[in-house]
Protein backbone atom coordinates (compact mmCIF):
# COMPACT_ATOMS: atom_id res chain seq x y z
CA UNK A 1 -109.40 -35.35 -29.73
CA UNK A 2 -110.71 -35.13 -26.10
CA UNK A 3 -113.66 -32.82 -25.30
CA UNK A 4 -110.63 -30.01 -23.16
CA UNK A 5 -108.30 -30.20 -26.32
CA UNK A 6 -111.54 -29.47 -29.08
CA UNK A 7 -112.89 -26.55 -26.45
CA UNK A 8 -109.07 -25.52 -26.58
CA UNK A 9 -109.11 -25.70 -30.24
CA UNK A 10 -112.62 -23.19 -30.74
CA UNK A 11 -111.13 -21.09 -27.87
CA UNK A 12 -108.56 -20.49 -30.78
CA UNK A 13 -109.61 -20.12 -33.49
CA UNK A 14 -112.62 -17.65 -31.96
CA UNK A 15 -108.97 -15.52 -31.06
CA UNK A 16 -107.86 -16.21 -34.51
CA UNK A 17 -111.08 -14.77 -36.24
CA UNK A 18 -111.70 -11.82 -33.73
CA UNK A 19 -108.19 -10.72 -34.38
CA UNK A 20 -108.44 -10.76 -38.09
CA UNK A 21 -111.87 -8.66 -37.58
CA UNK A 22 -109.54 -6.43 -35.53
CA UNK A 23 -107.02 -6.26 -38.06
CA UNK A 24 -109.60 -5.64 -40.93
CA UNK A 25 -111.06 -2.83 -38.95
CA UNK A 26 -107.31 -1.27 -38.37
CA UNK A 27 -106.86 -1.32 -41.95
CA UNK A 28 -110.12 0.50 -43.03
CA UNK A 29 -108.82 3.26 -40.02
CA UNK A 30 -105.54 3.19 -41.84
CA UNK A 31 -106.68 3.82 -44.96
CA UNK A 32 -109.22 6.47 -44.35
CA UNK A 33 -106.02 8.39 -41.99
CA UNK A 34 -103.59 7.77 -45.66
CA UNK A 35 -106.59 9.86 -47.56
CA UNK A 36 -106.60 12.48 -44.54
CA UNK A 37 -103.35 13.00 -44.85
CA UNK A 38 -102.39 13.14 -48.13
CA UNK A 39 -105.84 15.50 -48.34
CA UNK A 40 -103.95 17.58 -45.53
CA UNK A 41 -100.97 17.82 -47.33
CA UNK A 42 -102.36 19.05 -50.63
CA UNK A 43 -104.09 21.83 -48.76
CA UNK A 44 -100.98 22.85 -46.58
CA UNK A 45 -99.05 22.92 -49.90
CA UNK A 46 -101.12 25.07 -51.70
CA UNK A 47 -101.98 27.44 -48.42
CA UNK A 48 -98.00 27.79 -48.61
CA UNK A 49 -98.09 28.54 -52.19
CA UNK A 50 -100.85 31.43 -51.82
CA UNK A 51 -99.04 32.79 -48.86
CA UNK A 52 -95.10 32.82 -50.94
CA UNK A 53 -96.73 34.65 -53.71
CA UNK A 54 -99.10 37.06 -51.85
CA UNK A 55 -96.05 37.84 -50.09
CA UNK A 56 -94.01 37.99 -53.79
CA UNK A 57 -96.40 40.64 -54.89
CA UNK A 58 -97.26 42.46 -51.92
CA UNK A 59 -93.51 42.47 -50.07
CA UNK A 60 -93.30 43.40 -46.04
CA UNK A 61 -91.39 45.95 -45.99
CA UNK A 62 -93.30 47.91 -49.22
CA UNK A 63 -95.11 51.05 -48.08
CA UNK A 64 -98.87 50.45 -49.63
CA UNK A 65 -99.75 52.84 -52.37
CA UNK A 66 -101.38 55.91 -50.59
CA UNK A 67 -98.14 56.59 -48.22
């Protein structure tokens, strides 16, 4: 192999391995974001829950107690 095709060769596979770092890294990001989300999700779900059955028990239109 002559000395421009090996430095040709490194060149690559330096690419190679600093895109599979890149790709590692994107992955951890992607995985944390999943857990986030889902997280997110649970709350909003249960926020809506607490909100449909305050409103259940306590409707809009319902004069409060004293009136």
């Amino acid at each position: 192999m002559s000395p421009d095709a090996e430095d040709r060769f490194i060149a690559l596979e330096m690419k190679i391995a600093d895109q599979e770092k890149l790709l590692a890294e994107l992955n951890e990001v992607l995985v944390e974001h999943s857990a986030l989300l889902r997280e997110v999700t649970l709350r909003a779900n249960s926020l809506e829950r607490a909100v449909r059955d305050s409103l259940e028990q306590h409707p809009a239109n319902e004069k409060p107690p004293h009136y």
